[in-house]
PDB file of N, CA and C in Angstrom:
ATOM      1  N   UNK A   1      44.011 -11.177  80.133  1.00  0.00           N
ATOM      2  CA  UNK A   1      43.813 -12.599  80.315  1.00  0.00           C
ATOM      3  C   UNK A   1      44.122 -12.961  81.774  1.00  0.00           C
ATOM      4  N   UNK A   2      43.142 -13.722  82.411  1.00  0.00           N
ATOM      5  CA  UNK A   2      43.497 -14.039  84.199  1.00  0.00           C
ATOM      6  C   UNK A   2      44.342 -15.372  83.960  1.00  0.00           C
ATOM      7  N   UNK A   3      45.278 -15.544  84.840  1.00  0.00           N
ATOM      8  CA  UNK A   3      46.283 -16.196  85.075  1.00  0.00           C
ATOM      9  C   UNK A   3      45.953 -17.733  85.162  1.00  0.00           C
ATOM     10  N   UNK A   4      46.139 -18.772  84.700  1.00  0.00           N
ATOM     11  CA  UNK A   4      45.499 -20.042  85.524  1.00  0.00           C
ATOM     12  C   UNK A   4      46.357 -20.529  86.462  1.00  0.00           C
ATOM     13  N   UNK A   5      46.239 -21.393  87.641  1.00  0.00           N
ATOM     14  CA  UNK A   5      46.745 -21.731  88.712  1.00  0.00           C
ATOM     15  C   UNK A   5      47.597 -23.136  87.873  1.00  0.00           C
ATOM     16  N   UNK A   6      48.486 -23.346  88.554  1.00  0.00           N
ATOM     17  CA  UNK A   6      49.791 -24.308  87.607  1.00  0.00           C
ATOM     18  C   UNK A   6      49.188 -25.826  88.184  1.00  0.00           C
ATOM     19  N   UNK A   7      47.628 -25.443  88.771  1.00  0.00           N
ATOM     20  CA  UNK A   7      47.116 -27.287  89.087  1.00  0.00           C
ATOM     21  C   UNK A   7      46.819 -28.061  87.887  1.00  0.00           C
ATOM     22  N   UNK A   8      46.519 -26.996  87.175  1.00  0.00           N
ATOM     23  CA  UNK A   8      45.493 -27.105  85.680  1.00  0.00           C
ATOM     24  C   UNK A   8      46.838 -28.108  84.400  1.00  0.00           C
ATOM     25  N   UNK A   9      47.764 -27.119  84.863  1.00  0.00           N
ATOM     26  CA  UNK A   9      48.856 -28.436  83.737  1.00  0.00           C
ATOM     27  C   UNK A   9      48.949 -29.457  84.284  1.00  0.00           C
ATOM     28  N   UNK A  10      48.907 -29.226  85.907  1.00  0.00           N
ATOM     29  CA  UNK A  10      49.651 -30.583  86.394  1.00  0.00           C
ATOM     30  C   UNK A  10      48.490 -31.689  86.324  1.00  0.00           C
ATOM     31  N   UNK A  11      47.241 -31.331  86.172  1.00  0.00           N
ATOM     32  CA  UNK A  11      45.908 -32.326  85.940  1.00  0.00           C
ATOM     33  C   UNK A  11      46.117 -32.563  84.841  1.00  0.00           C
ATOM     34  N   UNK A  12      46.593 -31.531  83.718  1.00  0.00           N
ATOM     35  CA  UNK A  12      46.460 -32.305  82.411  1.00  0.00           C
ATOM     36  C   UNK A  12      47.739 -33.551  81.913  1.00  0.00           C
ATOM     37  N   UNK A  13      48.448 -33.179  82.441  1.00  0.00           N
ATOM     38  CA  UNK A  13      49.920 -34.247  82.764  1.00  0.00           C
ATOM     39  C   UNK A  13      49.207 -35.519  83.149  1.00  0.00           C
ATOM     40  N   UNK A  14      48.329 -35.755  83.716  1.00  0.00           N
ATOM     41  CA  UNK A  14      47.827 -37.101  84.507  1.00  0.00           C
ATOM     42  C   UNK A  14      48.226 -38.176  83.559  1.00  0.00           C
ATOM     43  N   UNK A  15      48.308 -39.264  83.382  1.00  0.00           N
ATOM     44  CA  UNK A  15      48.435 -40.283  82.810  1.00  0.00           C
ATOM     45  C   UNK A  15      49.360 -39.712  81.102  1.00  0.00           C
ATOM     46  N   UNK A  16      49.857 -38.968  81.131  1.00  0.00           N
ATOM     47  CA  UNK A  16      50.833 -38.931  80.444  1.00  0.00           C
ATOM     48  C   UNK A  16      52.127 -38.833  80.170  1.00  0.00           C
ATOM     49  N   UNK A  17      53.099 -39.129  79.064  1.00  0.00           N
ATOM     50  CA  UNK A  17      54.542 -38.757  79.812  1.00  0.00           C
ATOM     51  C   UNK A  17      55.002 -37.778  78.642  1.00  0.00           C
ATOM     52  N   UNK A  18      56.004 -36.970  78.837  1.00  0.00           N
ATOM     53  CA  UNK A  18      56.524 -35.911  78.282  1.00  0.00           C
ATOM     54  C   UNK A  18      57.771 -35.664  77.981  1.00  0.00           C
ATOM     55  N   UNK A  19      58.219 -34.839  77.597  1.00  0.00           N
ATOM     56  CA  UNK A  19      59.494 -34.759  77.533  1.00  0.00           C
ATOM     57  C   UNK A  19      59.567 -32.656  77.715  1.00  0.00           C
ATOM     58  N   UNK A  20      60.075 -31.943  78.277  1.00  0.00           N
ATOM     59  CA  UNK A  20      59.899 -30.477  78.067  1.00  0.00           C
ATOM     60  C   UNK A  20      59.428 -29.746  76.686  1.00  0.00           C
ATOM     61  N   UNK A  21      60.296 -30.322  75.487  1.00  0.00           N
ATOM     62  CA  UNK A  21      59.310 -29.518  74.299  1.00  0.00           C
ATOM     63  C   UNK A  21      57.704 -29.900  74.460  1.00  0.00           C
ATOM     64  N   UNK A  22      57.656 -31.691  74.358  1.00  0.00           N
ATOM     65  CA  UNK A  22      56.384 -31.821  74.405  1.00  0.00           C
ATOM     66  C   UNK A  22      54.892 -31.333  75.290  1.00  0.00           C
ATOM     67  N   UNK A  23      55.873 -30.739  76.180  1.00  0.00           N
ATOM     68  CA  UNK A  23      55.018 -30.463  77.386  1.00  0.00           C
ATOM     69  C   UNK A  23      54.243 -29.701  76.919  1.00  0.00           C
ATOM     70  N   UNK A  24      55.634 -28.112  76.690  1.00  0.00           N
ATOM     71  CA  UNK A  24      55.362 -27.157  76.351  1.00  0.00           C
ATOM     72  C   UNK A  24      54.343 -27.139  74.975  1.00  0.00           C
ATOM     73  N   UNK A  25      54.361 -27.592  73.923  1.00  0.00           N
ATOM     74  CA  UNK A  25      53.884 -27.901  73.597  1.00  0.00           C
ATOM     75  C   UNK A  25      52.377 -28.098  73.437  1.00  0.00           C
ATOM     76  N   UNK A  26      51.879 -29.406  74.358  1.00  0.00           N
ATOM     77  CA  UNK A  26      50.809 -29.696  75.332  1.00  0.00           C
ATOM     78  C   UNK A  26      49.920 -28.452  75.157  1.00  0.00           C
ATOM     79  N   UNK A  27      50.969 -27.598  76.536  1.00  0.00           N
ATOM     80  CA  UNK A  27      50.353 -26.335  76.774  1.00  0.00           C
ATOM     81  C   UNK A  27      49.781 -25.235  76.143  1.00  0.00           C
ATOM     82  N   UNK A  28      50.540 -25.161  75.401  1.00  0.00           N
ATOM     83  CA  UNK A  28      50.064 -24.342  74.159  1.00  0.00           C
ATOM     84  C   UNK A  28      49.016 -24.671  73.410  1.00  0.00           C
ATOM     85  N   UNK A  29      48.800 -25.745  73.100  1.00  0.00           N
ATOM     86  CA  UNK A  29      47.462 -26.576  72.761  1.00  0.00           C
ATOM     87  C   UNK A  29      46.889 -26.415  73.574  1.00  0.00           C
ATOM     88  N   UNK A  30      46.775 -26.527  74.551  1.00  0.00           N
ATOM     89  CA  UNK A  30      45.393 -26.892  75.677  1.00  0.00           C
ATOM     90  C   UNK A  30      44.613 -25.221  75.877  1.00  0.00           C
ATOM     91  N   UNK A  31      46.178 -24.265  76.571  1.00  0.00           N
ATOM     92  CA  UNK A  31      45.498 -23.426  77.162  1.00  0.00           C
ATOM     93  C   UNK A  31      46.066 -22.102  76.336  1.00  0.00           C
ATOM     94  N   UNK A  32      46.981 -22.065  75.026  1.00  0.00           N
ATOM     95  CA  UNK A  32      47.515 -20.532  74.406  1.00  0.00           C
ATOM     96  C   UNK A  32      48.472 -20.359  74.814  1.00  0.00           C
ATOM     97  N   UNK A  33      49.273 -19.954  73.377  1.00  0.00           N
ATOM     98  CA  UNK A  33      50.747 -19.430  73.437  1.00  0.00           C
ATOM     99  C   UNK A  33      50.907 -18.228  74.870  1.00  0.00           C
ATOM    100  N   UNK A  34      50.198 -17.261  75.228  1.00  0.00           N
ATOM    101  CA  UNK A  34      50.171 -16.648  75.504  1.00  0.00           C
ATOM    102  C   UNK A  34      50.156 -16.186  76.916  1.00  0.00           C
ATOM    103  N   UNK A  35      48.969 -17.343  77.825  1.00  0.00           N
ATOM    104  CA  UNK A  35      48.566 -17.946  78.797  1.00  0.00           C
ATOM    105  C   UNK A  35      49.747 -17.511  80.008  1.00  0.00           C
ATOM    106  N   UNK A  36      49.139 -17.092  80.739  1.00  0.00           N
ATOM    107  CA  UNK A  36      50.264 -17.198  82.150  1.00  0.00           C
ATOM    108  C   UNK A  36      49.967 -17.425  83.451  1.00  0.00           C
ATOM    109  N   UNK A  37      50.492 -18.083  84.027  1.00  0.00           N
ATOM    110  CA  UNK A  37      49.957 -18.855  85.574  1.00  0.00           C
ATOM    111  C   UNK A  37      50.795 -18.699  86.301  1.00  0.00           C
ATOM    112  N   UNK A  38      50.227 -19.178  87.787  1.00  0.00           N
ATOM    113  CA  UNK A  38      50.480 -18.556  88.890  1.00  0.00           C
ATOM    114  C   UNK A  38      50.782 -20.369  89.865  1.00  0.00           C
ATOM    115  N   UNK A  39      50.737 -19.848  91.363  1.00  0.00           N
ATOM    116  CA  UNK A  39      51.349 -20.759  92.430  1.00  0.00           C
ATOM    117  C   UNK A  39      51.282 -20.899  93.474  1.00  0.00           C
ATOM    118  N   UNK A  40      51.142 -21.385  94.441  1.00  0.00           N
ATOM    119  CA  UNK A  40      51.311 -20.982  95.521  1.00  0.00           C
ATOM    120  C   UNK A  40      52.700 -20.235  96.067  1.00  0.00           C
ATOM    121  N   UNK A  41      53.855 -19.994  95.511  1.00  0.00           N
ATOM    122  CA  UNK A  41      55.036 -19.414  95.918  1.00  0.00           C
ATOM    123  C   UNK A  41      55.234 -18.220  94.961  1.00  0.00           C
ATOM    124  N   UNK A  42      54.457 -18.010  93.739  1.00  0.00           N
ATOM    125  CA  UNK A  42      55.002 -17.323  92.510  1.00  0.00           C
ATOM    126  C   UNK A  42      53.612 -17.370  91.572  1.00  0.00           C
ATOM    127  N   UNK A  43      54.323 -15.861  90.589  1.00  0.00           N
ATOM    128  CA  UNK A  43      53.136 -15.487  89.738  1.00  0.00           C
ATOM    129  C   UNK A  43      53.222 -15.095  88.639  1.00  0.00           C
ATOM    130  N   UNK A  44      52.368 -15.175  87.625  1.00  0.00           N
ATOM    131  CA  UNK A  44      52.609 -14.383  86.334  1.00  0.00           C
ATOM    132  C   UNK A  44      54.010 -14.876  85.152  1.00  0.00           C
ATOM    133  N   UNK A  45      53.972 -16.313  85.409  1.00  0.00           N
ATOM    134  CA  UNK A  45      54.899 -17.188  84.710  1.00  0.00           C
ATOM    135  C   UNK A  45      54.217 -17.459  83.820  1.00  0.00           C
ATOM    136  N   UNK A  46      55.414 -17.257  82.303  1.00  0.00           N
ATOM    137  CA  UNK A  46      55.079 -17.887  81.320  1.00  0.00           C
ATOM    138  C   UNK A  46      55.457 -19.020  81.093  1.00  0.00           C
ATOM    139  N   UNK A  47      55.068 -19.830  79.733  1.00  0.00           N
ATOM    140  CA  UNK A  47      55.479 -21.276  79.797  1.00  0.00           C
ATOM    141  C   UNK A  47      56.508 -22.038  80.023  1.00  0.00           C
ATOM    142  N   UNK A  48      57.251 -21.387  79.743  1.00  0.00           N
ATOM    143  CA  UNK A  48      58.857 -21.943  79.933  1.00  0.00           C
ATOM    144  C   UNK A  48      58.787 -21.670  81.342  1.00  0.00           C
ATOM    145  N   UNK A  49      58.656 -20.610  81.822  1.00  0.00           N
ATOM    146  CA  UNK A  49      58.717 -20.096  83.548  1.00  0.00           C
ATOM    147  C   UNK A  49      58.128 -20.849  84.390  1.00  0.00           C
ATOM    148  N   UNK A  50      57.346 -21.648  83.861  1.00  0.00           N
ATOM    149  CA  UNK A  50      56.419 -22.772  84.893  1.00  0.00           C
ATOM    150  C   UNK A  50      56.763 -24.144  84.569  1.00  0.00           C
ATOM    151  N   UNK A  51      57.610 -24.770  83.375  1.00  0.00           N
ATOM    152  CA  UNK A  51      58.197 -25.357  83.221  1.00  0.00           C
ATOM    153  C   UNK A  51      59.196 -25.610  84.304  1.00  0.00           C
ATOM    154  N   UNK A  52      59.750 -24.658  84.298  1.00  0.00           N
ATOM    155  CA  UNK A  52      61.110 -25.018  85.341  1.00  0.00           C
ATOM    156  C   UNK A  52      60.481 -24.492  86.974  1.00  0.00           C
ATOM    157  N   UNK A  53      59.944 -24.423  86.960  1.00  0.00           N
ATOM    158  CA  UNK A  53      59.362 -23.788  88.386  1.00  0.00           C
ATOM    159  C   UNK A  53      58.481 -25.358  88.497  1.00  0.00           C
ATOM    160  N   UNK A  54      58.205 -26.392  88.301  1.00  0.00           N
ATOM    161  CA  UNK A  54      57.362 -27.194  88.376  1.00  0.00           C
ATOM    162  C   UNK A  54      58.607 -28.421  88.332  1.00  0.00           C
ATOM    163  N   UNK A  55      59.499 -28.885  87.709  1.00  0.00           N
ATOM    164  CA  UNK A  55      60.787 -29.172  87.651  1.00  0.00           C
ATOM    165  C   UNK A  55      61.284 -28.899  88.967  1.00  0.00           C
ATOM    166  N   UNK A  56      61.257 -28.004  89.295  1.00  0.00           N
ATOM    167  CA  UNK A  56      62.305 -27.446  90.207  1.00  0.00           C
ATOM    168  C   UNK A  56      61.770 -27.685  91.668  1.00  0.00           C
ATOM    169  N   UNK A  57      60.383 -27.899  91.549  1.00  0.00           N
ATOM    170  CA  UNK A  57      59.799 -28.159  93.186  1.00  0.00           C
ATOM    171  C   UNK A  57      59.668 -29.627  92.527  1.00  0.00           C
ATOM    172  N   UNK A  58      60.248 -30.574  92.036  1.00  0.00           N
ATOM    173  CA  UNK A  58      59.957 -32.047  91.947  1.00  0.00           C
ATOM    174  C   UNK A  58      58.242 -31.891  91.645  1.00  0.00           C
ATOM    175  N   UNK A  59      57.997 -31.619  90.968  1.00  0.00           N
ATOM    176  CA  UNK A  59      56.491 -32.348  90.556  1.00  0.00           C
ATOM    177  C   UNK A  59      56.250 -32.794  89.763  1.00  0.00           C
ATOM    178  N   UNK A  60      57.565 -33.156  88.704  1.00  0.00           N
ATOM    179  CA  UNK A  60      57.861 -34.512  87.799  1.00  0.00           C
ATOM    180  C   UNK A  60      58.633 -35.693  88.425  1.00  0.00           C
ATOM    181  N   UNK A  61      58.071 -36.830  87.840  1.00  0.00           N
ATOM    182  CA  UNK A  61      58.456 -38.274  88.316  1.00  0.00           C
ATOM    183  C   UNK A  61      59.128 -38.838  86.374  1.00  0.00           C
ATOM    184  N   UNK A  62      60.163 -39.335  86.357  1.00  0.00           N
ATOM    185  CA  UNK A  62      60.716 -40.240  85.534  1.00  0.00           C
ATOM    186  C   UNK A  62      59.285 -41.335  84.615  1.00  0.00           C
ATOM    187  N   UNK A  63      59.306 -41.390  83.316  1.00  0.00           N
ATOM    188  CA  UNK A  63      58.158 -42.211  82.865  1.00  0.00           C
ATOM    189  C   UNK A  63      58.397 -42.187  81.753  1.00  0.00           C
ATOM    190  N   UNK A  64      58.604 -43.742  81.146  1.00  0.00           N
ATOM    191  CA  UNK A  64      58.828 -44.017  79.655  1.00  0.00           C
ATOM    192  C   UNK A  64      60.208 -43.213  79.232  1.00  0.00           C
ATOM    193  N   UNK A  65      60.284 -42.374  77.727  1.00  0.00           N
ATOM    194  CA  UNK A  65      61.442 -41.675  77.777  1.00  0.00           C
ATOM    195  C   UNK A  65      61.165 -40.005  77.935  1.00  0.00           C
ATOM    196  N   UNK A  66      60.741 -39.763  78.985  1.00  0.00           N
ATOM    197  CA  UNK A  66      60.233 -38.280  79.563  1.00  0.00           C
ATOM    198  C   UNK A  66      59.861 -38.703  80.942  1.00  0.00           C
ATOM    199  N   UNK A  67      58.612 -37.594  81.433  1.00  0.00           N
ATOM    200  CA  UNK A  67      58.383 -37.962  82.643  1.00  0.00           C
ATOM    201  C   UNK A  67      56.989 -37.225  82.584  1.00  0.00           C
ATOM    202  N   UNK A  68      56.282 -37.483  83.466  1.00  0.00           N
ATOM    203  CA  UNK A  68      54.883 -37.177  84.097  1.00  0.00           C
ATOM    204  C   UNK A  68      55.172 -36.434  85.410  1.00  0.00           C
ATOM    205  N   UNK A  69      53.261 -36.376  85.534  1.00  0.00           N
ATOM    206  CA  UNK A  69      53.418 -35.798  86.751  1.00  0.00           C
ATOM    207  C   UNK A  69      53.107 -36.563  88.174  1.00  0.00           C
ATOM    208  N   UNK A  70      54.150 -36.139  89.328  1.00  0.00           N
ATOM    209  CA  UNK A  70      53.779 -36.672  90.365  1.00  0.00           C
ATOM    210  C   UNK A  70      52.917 -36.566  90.987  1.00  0.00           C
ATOM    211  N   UNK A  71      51.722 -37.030  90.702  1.00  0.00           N
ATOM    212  CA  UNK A  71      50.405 -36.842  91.450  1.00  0.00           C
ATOM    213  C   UNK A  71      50.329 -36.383  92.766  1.00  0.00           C
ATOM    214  N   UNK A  72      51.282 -37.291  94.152  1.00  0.00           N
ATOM    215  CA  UNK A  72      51.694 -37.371  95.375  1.00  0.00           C
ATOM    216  C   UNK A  72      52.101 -35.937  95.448  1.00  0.00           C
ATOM    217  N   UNK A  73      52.718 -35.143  94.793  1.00  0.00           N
ATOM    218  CA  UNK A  73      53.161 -33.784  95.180  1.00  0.00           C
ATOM    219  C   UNK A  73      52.251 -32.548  94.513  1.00  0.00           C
ATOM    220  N   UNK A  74      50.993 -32.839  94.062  1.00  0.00           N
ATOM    221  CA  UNK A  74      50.213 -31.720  93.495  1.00  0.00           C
ATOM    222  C   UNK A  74      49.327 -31.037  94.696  1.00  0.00           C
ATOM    223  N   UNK A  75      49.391 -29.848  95.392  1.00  0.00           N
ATOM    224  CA  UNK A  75      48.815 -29.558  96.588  1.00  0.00           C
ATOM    225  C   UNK A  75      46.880 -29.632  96.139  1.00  0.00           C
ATOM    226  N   UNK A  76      46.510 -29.613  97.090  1.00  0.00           N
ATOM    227  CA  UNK A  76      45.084 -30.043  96.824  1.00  0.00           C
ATOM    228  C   UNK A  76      43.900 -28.494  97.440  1.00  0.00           C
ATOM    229  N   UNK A  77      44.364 -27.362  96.915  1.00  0.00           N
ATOM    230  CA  UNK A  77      43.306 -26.142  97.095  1.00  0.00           C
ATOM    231  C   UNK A  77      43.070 -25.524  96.273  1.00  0.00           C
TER     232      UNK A  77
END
């Protein structure tokens, strides 16, 4: 299975808010339990692994009782 690039959650995040199960969650729905993506800094993360790797460079913003994604910080290539 080829890796998807971690733009693909952060597009699907758009206008929604989350909470980490739900995310995860999300993900698993959208793209498979199984699924593993990549970064510009890092590779071959599974869901939880891109969870906090996405967390961790701020590319969640606070929203409702969870949070979304910060659009302003999603790189654009």
């Amino acid at each position: 299975m080829e890796q998807l690039h971690a733009h693909e959650v952060l597009h699907m995040m758009e206008g929604n808010s989350y909470s980490e199960d739900s995310l995860k969650e999300a993900i698993i729905k959208r793209f498979g339990e199984k699924q593993t993506f990549y970064a510009c800094s890092a590779e071959d993360m599974d869901i939880d692994e891109l969870i906090m790797f996405l967390k961790a460079r701020g590319k969640f913003m606070p929203a409702n009782d969870g949070f979304t994604v910060d659009i302003s910080k999603v790189c654009n290539h």
